[in-house]
C-alpha atoms as a PDB file:
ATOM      1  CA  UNK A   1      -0.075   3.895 -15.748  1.00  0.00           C
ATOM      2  CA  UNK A   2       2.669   4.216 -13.089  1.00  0.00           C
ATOM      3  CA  UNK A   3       2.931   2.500  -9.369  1.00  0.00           C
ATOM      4  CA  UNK A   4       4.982   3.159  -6.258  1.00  0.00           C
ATOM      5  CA  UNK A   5       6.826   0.503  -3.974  1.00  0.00           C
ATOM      6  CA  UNK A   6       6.537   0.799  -0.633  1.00  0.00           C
ATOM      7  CA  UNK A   7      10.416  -0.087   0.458  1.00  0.00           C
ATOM      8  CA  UNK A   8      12.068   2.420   2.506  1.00  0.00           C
ATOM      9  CA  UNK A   9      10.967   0.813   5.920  1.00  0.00           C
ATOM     10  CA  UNK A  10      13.556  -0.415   8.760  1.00  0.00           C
ATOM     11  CA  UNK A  11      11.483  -3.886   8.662  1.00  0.00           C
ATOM     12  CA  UNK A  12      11.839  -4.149  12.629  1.00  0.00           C
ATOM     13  CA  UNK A  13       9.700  -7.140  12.943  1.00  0.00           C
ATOM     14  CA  UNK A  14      11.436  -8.686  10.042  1.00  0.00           C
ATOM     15  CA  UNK A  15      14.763  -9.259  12.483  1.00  0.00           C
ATOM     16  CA  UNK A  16      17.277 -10.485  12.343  1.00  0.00           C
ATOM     17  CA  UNK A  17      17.331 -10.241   8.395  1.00  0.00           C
ATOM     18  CA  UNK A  18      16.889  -6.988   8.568  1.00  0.00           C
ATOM     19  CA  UNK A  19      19.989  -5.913  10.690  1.00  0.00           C
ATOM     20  CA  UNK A  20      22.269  -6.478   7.602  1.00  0.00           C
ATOM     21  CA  UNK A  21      19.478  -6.677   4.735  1.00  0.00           C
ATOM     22  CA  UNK A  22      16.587  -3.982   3.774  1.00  0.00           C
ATOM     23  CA  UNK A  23      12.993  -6.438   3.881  1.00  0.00           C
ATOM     24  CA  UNK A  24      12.733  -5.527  -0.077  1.00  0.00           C
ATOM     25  CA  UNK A  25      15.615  -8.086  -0.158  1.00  0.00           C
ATOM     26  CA  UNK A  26      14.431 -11.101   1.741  1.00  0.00           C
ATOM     27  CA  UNK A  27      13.317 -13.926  -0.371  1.00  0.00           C
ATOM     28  CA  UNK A  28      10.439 -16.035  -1.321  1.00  0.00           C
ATOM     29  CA  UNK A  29      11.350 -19.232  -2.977  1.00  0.00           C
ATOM     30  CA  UNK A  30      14.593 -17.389  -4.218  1.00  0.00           C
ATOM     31  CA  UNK A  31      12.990 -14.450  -5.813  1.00  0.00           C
ATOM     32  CA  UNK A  32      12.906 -10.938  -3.546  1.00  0.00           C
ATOM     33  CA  UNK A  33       9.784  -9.579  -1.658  1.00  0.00           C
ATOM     34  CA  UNK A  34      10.531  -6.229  -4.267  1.00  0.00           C
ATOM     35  CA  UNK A  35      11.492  -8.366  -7.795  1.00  0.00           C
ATOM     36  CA  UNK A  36       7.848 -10.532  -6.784  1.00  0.00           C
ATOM     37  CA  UNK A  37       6.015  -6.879  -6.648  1.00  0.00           C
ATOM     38  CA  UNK A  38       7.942  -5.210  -9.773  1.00  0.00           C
ATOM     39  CA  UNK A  39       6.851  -8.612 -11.542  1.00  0.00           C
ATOM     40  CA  UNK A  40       3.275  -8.486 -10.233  1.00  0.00           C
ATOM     41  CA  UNK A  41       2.962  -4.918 -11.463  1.00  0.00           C
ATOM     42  CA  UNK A  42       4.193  -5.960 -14.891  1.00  0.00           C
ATOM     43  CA  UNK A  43       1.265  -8.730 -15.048  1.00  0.00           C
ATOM     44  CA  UNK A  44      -1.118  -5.576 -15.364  1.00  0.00           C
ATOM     45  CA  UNK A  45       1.312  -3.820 -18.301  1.00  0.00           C
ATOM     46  CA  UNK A  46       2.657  -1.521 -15.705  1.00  0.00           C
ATOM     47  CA  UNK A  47       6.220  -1.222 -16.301  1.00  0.00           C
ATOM     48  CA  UNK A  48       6.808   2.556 -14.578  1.00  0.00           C
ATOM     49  CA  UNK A  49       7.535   2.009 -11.106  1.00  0.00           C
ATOM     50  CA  UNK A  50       8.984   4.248  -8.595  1.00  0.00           C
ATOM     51  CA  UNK A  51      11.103   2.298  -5.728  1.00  0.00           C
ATOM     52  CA  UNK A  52      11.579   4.221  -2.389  1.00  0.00           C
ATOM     53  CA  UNK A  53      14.399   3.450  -0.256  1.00  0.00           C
ATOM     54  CA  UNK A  54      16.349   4.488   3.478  1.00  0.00           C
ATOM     55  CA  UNK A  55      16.952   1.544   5.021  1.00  0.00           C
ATOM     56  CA  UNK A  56      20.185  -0.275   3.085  1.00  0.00           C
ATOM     57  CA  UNK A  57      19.008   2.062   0.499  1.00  0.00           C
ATOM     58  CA  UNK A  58      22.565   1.158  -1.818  1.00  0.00           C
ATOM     59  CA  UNK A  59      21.489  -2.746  -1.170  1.00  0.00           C
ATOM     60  CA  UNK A  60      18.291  -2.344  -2.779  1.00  0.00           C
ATOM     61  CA  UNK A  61      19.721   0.199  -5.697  1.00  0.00           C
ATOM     62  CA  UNK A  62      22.553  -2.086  -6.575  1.00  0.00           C
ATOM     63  CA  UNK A  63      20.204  -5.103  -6.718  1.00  0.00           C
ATOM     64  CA  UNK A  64      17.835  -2.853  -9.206  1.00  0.00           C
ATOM     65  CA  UNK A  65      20.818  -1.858 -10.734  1.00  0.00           C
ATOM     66  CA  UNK A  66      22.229  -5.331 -11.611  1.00  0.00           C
ATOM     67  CA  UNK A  67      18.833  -7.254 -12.718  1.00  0.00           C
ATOM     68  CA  UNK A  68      18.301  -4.097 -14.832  1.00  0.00           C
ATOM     69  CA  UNK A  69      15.005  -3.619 -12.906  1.00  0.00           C
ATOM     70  CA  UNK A  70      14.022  -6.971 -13.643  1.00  0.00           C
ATOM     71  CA  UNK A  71      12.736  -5.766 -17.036  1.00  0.00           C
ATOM     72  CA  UNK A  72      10.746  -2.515 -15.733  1.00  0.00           C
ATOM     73  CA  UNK A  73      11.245   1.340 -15.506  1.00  0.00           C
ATOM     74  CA  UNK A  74      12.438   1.761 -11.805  1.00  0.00           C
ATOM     75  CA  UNK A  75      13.105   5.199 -10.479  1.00  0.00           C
ATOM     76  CA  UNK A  76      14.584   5.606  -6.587  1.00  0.00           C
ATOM     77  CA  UNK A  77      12.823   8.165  -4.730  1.00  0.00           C
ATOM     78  CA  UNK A  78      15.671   8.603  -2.166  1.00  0.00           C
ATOM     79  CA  UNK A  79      14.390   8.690   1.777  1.00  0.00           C
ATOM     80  CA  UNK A  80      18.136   8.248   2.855  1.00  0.00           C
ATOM     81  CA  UNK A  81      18.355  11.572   4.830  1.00  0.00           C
ATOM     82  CA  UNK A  82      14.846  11.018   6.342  1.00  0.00           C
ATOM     83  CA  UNK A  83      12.158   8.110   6.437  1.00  0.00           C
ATOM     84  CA  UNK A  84       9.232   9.751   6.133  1.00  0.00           C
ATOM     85  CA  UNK A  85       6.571   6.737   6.143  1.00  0.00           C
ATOM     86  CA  UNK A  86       4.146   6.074   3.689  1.00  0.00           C
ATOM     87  CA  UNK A  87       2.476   9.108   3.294  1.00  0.00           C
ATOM     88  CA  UNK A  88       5.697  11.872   3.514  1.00  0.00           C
ATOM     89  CA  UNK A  89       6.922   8.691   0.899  1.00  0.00           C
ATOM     90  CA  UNK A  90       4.522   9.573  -1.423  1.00  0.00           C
ATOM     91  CA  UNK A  91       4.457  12.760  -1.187  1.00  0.00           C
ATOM     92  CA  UNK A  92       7.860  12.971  -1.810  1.00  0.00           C
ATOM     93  CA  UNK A  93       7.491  10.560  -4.992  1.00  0.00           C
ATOM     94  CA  UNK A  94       4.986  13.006  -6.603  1.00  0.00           C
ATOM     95  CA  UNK A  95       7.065  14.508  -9.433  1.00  0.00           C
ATOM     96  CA  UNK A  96       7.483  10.948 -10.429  1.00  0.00           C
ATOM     97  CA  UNK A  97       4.060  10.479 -10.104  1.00  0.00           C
ATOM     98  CA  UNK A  98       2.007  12.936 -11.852  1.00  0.00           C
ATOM     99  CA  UNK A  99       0.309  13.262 -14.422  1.00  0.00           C
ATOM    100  CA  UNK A 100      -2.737  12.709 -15.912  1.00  0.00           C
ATOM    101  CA  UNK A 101      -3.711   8.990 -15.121  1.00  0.00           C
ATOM    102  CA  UNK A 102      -4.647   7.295 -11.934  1.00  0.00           C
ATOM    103  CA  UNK A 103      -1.519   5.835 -10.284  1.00  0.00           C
ATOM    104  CA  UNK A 104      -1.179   2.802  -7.997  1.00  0.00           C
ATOM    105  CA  UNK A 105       1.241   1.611  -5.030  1.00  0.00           C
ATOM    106  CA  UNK A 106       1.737  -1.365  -2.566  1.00  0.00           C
ATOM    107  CA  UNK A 107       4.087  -2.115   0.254  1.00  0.00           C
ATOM    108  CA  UNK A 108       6.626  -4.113  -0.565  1.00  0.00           C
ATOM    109  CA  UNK A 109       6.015  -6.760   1.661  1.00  0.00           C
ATOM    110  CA  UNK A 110       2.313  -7.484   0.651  1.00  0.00           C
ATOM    111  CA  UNK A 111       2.107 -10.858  -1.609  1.00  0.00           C
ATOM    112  CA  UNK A 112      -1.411 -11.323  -3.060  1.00  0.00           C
ATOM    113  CA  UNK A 113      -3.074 -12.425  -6.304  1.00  0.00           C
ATOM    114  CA  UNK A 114      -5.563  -9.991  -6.510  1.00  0.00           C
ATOM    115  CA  UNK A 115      -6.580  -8.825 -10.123  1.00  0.00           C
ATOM    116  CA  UNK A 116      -5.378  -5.289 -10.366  1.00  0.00           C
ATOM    117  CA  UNK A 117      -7.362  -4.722 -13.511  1.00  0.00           C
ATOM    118  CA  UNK A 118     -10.408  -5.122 -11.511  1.00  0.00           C
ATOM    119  CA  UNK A 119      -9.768  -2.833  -8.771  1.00  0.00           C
ATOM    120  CA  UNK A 120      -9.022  -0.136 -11.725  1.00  0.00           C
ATOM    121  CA  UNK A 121     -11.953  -0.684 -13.045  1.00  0.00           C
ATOM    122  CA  UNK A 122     -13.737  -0.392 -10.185  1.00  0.00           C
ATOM    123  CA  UNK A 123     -12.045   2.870  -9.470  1.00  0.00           C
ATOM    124  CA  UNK A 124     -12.866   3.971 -13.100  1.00  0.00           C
ATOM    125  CA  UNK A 125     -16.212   3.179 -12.647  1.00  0.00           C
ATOM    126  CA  UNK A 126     -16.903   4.990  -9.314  1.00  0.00           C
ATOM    127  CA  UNK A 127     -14.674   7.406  -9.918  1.00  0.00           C
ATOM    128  CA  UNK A 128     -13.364   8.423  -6.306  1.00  0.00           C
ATOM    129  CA  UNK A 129      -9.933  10.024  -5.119  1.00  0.00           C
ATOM    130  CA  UNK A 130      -8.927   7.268  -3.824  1.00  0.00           C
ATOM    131  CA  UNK A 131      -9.352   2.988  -4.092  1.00  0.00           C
ATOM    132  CA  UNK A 132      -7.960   0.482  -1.993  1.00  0.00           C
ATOM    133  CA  UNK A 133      -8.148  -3.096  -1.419  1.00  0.00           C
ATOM    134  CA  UNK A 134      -9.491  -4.444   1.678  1.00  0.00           C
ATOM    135  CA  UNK A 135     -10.794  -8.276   2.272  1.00  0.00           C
ATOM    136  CA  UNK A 136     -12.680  -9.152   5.257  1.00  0.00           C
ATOM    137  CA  UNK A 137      -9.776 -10.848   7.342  1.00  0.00           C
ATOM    138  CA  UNK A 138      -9.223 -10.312  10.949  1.00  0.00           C
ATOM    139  CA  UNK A 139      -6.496  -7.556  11.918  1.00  0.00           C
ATOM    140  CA  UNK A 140      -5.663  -5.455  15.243  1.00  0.00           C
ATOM    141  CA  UNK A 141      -6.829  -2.588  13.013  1.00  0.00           C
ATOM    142  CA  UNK A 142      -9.906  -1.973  10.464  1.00  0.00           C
ATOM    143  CA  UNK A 143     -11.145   0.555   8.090  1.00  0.00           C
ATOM    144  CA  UNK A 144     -14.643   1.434   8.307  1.00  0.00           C
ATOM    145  CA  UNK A 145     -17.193   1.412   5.852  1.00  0.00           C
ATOM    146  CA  UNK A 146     -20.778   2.174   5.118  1.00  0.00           C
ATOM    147  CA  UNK A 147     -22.875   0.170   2.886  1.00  0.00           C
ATOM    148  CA  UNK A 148     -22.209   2.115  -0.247  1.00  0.00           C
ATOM    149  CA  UNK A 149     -18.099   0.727   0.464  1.00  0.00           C
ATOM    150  CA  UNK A 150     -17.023   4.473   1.647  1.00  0.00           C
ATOM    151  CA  UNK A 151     -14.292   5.056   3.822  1.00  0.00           C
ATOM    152  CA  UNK A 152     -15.780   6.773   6.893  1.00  0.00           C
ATOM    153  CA  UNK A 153     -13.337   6.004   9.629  1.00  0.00           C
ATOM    154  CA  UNK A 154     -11.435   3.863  11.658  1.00  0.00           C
ATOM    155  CA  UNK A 155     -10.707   1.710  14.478  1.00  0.00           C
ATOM    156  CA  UNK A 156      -8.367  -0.110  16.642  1.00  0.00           C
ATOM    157  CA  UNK A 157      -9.618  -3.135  17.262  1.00  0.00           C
ATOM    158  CA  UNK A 158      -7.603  -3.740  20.616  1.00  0.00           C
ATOM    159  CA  UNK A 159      -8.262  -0.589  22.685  1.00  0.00           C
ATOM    160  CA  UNK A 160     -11.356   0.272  20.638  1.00  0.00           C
ATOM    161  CA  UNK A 161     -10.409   3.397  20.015  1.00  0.00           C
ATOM    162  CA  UNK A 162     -12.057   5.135  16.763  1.00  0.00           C
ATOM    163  CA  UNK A 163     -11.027   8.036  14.354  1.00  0.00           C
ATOM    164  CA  UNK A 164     -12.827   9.442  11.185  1.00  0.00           C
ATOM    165  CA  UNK A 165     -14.378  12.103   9.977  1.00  0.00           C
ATOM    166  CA  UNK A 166     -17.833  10.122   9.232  1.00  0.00           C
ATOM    167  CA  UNK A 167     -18.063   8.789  12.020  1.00  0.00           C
ATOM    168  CA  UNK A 168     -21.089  10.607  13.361  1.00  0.00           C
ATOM    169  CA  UNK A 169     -23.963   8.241  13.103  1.00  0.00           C
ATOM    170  CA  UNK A 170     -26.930   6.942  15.082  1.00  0.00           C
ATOM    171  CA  UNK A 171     -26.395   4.037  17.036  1.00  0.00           C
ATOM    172  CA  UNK A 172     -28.186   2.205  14.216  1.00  0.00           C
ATOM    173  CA  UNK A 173     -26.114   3.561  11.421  1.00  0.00           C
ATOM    174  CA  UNK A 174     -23.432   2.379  13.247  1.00  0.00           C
ATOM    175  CA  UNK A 175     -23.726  -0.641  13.544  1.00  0.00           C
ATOM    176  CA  UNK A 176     -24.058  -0.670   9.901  1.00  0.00           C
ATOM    177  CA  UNK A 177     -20.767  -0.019   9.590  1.00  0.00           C
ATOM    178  CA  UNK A 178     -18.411  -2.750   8.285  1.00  0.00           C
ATOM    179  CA  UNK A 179     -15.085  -3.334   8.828  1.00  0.00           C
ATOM    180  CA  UNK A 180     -12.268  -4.209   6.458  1.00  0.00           C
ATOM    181  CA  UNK A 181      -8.895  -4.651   6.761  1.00  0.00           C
ATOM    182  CA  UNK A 182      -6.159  -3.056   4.213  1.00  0.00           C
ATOM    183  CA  UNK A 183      -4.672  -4.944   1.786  1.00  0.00           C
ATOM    184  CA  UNK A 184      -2.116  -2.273   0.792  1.00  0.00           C
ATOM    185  CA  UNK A 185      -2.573  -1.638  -3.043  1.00  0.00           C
ATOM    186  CA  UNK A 186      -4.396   1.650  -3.524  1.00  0.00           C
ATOM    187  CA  UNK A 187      -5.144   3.035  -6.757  1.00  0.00           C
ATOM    188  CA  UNK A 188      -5.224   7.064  -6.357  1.00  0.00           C
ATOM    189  CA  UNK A 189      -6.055   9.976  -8.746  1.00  0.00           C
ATOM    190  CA  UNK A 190      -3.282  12.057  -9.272  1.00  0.00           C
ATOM    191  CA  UNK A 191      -5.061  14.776  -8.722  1.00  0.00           C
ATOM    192  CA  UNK A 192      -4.655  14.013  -4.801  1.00  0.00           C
ATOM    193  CA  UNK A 193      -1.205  15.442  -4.192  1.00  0.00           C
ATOM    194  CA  UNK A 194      -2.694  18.598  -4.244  1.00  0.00           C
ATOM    195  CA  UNK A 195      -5.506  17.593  -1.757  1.00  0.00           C
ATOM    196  CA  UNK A 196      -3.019  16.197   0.856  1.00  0.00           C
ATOM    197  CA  UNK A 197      -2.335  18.785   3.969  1.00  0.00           C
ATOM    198  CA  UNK A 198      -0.249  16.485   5.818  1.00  0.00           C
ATOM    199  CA  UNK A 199       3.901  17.569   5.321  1.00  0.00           C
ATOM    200  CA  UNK A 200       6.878  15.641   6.781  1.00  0.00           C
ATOM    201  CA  UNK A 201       6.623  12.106   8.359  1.00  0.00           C
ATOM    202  CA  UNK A 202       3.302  10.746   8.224  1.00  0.00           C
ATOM    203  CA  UNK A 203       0.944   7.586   7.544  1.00  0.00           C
ATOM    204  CA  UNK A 204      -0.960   7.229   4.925  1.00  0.00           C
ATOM    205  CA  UNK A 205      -4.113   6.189   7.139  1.00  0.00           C
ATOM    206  CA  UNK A 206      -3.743   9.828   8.159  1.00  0.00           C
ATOM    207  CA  UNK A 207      -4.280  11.328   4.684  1.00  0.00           C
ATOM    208  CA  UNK A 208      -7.361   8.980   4.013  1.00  0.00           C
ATOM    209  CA  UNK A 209      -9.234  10.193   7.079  1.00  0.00           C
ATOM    210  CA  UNK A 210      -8.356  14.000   6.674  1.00  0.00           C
ATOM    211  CA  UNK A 211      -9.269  13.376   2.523  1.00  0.00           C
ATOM    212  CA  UNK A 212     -12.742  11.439   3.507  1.00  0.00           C
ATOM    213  CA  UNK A 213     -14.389  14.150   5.133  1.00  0.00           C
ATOM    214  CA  UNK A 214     -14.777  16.259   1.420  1.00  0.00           C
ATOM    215  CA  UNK A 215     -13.977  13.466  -1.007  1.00  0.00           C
ATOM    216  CA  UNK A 216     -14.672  10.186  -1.827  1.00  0.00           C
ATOM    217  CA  UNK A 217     -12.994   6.866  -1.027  1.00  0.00           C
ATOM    218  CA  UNK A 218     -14.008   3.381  -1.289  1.00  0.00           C
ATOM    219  CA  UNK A 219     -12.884   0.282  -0.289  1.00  0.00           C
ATOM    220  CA  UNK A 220     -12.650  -2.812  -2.769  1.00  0.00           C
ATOM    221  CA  UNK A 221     -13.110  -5.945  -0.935  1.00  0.00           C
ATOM    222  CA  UNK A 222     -11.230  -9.208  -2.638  1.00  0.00           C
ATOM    223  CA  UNK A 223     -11.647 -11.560  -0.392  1.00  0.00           C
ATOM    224  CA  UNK A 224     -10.631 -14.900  -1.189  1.00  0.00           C
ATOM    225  CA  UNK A 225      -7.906 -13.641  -3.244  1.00  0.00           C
ATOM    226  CA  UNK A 226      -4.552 -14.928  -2.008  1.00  0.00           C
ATOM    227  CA  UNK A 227      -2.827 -12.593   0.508  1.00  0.00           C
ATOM    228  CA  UNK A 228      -0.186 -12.538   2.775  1.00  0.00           C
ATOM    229  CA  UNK A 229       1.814  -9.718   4.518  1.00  0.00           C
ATOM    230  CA  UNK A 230       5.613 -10.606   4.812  1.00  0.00           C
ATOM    231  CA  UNK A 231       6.171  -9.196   7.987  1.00  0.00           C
ATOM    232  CA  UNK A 232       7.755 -10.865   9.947  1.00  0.00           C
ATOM    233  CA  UNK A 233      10.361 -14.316   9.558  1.00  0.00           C
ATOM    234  CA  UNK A 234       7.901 -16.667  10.239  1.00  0.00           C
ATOM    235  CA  UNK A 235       5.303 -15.819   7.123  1.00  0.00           C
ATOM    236  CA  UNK A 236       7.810 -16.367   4.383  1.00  0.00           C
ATOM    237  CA  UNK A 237       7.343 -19.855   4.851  1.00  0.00           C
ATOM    238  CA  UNK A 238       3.187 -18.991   4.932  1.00  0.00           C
ATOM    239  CA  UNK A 239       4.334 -16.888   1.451  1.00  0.00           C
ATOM    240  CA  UNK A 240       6.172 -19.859   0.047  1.00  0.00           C
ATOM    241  CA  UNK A 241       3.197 -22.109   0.262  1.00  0.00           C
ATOM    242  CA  UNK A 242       0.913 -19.346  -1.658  1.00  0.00           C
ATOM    243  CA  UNK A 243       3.605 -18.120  -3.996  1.00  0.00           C
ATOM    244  CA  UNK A 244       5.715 -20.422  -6.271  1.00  0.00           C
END
């Protein structure tokens, strides 16, 4: 099985590190936000990883360059000319990607514990397009679900404003509907790049929502797992009390 970092991002709430540093670089108890993930992936046996970079992309090359990818497979999917966010990112990783097994990714600046083996299982088991990890924490924005854990839409918890192609329930169905927030790891079939209609720049969230009107895509919620989203300056210290 292969996986895809998540690293090409400017990391603008991660100043002032990130004016002279990409965020894969910043460090957790003196190992990097990218060596943690390429290390996490390796727990699982997955050893294939594609990195992408724009943002100090020769800082982040050089580093994979000189720890010999910290024992793993690492190919650069170059976003120098363009940062195209997670989605274009992807899509721009997919000879790298496919072939005939699922694949999985995660944003370089997610931390968690989750079992990985579990949510492949799970996506083996259900067999959708597309699995992702949610838990049921508090964020400005949340996937929707119904009770069967498919994706059917989203919302923005601040102005309340909803998307999603599902979306078109009773008032009763819809309060049904549960909210989850997105942990970032995503297991996908590789079967999806030729599914996605998005081109360019774009999020992944759009994909999801265009994919869940025809296809199917759950949510796995680990909640209670360990989790933390390196964001900004001020979690690394909330990461170094999770993470040794």
């Amino acid at each position: 099985m292969k996986a895809m970092i998540f690293a090409a991002g400017l990391g603008t709430r991660f100043k002032p590190w990130t004016d002279e540093h990409p965020k894969a670089l910043a460090l957790v108890n003196g190992k990097s936000l990218l060596q943690r993930n390429i290390e996490y992936l390796q727990q699982y046996g997955i050893t294939d990883v594609v990195v992408n970079v724009h943002h100090f992309a020769d800082q982040v090359i050089d580093a994979v360059q000189q720890s010999k990818g910290w024992g793993s497979n690492i190919l650069i999917s170059d976003e120098r000319d363009e940062l195209l966010d997670t989605g274009g990112g992807l899509l721009k990783a997919a000879p790298m990607l496919e072939g005939d097994e699922p694949f999985v990714t995660i944003n370089v600046d997610v931390l968690t514990n989750l079992d990985l083996n579990n949510l492949i299982v799970f996506h083996q088991k259900h067999h959708p397009l597309i699995s992702f990890a949610v838990t049921n924490r508090k964020t400005a924005r949340n996937f929707l679900f119904d009770e069967q854990n498919r994706l059917c839409g989203w919302r923005n918890n601040a102005s309340g404003e909803e998307k999603g192609p599902l979306l078109s329930y009773t008032d009763e169905e819809r309060t049904k509907l549960v909210e989850k927030a997105y942990s970032c790891v995503v297991v996908f079939e590789p079967t999806v790049f030729s599914r996605i209609r998005q081109t360019g720049k774009f999020s992944l969230t759009e994909t999801y929502l265009d994919l869940a009107t025809d296809h199917l895509i759950l949510g796995y919620d680990h909640s209670g797992d360990k989790f933390v989203d390196v964001g900004k300056p001020e979690s690394v210290k909330v990461a170094e009390e999770m993470f040794a």
